[in-house]
Protein backbone atom coordinates (compact mmCIF):
# COMPACT_ATOMS: atom_id res chain seq x y z
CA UNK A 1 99.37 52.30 -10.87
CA UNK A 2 100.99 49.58 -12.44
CA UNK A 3 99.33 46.75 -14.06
CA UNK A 4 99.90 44.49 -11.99
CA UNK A 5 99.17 46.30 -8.86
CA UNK A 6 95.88 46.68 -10.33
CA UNK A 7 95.57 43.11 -10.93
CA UNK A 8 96.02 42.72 -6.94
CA UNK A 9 93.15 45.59 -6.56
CA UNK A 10 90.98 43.36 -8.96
CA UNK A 11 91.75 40.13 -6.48
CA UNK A 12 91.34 42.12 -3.46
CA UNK A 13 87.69 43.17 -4.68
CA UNK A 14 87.18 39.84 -5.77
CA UNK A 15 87.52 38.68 -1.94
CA UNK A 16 86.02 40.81 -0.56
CA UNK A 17 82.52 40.05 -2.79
CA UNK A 18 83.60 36.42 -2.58
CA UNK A 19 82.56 36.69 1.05
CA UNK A 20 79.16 38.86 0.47
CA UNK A 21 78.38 36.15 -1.94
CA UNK A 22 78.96 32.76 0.62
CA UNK A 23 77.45 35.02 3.20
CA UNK A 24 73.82 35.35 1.23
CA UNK A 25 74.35 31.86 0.05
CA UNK A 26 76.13 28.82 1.21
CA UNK A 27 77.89 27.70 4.32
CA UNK A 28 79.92 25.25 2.73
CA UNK A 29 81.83 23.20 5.18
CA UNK A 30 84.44 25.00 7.20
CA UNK A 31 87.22 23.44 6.11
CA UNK A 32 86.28 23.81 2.39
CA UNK A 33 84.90 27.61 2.97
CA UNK A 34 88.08 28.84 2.28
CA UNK A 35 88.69 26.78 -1.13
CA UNK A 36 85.03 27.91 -2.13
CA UNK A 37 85.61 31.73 -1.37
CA UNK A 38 89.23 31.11 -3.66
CA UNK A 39 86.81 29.38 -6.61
CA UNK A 40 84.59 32.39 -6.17
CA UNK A 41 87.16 34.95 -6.25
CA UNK A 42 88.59 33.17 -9.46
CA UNK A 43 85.33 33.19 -10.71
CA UNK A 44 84.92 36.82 -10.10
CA UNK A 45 88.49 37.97 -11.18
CA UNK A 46 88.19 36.30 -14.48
CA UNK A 47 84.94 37.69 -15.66
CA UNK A 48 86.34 41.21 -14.49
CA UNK A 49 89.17 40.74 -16.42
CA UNK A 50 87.40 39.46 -19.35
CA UNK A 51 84.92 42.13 -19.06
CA UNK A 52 87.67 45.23 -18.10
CA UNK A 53 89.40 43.98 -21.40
CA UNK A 54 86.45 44.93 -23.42
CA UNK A 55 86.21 48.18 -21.48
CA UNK A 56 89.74 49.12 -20.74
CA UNK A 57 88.61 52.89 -19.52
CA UNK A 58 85.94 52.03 -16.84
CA UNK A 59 87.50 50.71 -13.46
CA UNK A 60 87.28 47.23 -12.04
CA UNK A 61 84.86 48.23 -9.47
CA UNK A 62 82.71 49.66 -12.08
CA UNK A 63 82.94 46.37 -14.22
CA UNK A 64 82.16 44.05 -11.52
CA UNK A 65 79.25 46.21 -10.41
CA UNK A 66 77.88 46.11 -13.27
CA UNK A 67 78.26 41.80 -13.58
CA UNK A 68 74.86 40.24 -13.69
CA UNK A 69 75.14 37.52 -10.82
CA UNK A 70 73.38 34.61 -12.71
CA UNK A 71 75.58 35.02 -15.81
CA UNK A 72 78.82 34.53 -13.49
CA UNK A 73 77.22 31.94 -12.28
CA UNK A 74 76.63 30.28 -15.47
CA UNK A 75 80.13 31.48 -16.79
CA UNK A 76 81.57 29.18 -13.77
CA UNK A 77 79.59 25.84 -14.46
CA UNK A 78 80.74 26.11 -18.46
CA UNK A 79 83.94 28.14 -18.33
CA UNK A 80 86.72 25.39 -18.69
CA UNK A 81 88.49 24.98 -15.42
CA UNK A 82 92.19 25.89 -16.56
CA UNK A 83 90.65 29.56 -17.49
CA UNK A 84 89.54 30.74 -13.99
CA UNK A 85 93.73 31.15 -13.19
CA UNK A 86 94.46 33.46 -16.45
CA UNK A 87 95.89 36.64 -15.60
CA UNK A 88 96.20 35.94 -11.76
CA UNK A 89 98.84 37.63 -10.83
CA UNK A 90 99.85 34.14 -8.86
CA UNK A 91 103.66 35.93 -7.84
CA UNK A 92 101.95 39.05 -6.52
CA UNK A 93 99.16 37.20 -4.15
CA UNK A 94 99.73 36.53 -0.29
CA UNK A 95 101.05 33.48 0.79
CA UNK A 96 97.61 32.21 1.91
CA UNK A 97 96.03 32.99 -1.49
CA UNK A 98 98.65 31.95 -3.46
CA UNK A 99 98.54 28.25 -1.51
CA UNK A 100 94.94 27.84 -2.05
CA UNK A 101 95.14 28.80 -5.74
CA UNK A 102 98.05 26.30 -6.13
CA UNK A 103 96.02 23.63 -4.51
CA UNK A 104 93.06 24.43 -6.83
CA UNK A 105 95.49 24.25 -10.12
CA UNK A 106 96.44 21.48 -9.46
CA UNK A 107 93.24 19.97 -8.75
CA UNK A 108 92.24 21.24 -12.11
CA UNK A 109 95.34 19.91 -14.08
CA UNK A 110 95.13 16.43 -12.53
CA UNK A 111 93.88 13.09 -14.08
CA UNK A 112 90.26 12.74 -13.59
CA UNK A 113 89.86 11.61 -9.80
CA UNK A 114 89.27 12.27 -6.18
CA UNK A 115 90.60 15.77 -6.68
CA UNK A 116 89.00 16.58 -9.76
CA UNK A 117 85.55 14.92 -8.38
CA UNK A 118 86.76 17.83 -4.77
CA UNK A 119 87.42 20.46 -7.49
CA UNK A 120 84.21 20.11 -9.32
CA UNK A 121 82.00 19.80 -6.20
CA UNK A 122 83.19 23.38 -4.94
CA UNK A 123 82.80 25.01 -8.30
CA UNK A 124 79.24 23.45 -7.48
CA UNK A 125 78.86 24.85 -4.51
CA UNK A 126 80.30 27.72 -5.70
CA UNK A 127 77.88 28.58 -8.22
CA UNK A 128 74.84 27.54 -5.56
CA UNK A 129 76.20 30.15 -3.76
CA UNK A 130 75.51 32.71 -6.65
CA UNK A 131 72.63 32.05 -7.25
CA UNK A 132 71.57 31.73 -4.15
CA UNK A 133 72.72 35.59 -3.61
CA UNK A 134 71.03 36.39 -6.85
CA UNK A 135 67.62 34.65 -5.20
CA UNK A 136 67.97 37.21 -2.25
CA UNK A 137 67.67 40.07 -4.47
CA UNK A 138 64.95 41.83 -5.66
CA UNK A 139 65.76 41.80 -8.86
CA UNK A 140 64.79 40.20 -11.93
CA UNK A 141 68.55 40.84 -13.22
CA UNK A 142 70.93 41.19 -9.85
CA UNK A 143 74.18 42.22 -10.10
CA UNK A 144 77.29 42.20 -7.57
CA UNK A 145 76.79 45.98 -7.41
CA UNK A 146 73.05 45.27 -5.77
CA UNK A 147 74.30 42.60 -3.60
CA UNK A 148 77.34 44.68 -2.02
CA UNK A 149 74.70 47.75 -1.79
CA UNK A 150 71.96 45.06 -0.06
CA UNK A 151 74.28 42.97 2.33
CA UNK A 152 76.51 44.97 5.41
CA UNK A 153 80.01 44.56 4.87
């Protein structure tokens, strides 16, 4: 497997727990529940990354399993904006992902304004939503692996 198939393995695992994750927390509006599953899922592939890069051996399944949901959660509200895109492999995505992630980037390399004010309200609801998840776990320390074990899929 190349790298950068795995990279599209990482995002498809990332959507997939995207949607667990607004499904135990939010219902953001339906027009925006798309752009705040593609803030999740950049949420979720960057602290895989950044985690899978510390522990090149163990398999991005593994990794995110292992994520404590309240940390990610707190990674998103202080993580600067521009580093939720690194290492998205942004050539490799489907045309619907690739849109939304455009439409987010550029949201996030704007002048402050309407879009950043749009950008930093789903991040928002975003992070409600994980912690939200976390709060329907039994756990004192829940991680994705608990909620995708908990929640049908």
């Amino acid at each position: 497997m190349t790298s950068g198939e795995a990279s599209i393995d990482v995002w498809d695992l990332c959507g997939s727990l995207a949607e667990l994750i607004l499904t135990a927390g939010i219902r953001p509006p339906h027009g925006e529940r798309t752009l705040a599953r593609t803030v999740v899922s950049l949420a979720l592939h960057a602290a895989i990354r950044d985690r899978a890069a510390a522990r090149p051996s163990r398999k991005a399944s593994a990794v995110a399993d292992d994520l404590p949901i309240r940390q990610l959660a707190d990674q998103l509200h202080s993580r600067p904006r521009h580093e939720l895109f690194a290492a998205l492999p942004l050539s490799q995505l489907g045309e619907q992902d690739r849109t939304r992630v455009d439409a987010l980037r550029l949201m996030a390399y704007r002048a402050p304004g309407l879009a950043t004010i749009t950008l930093e309200r789903l991040v928002e609801e975003a992070r409600t939503a994980l912690l939200r998840a976390a709060d329907a776990l039994p756990s004192r320390e829940p991680t994705l692996g608990m909620l995708r074990n908990r929640l049908p899929q």
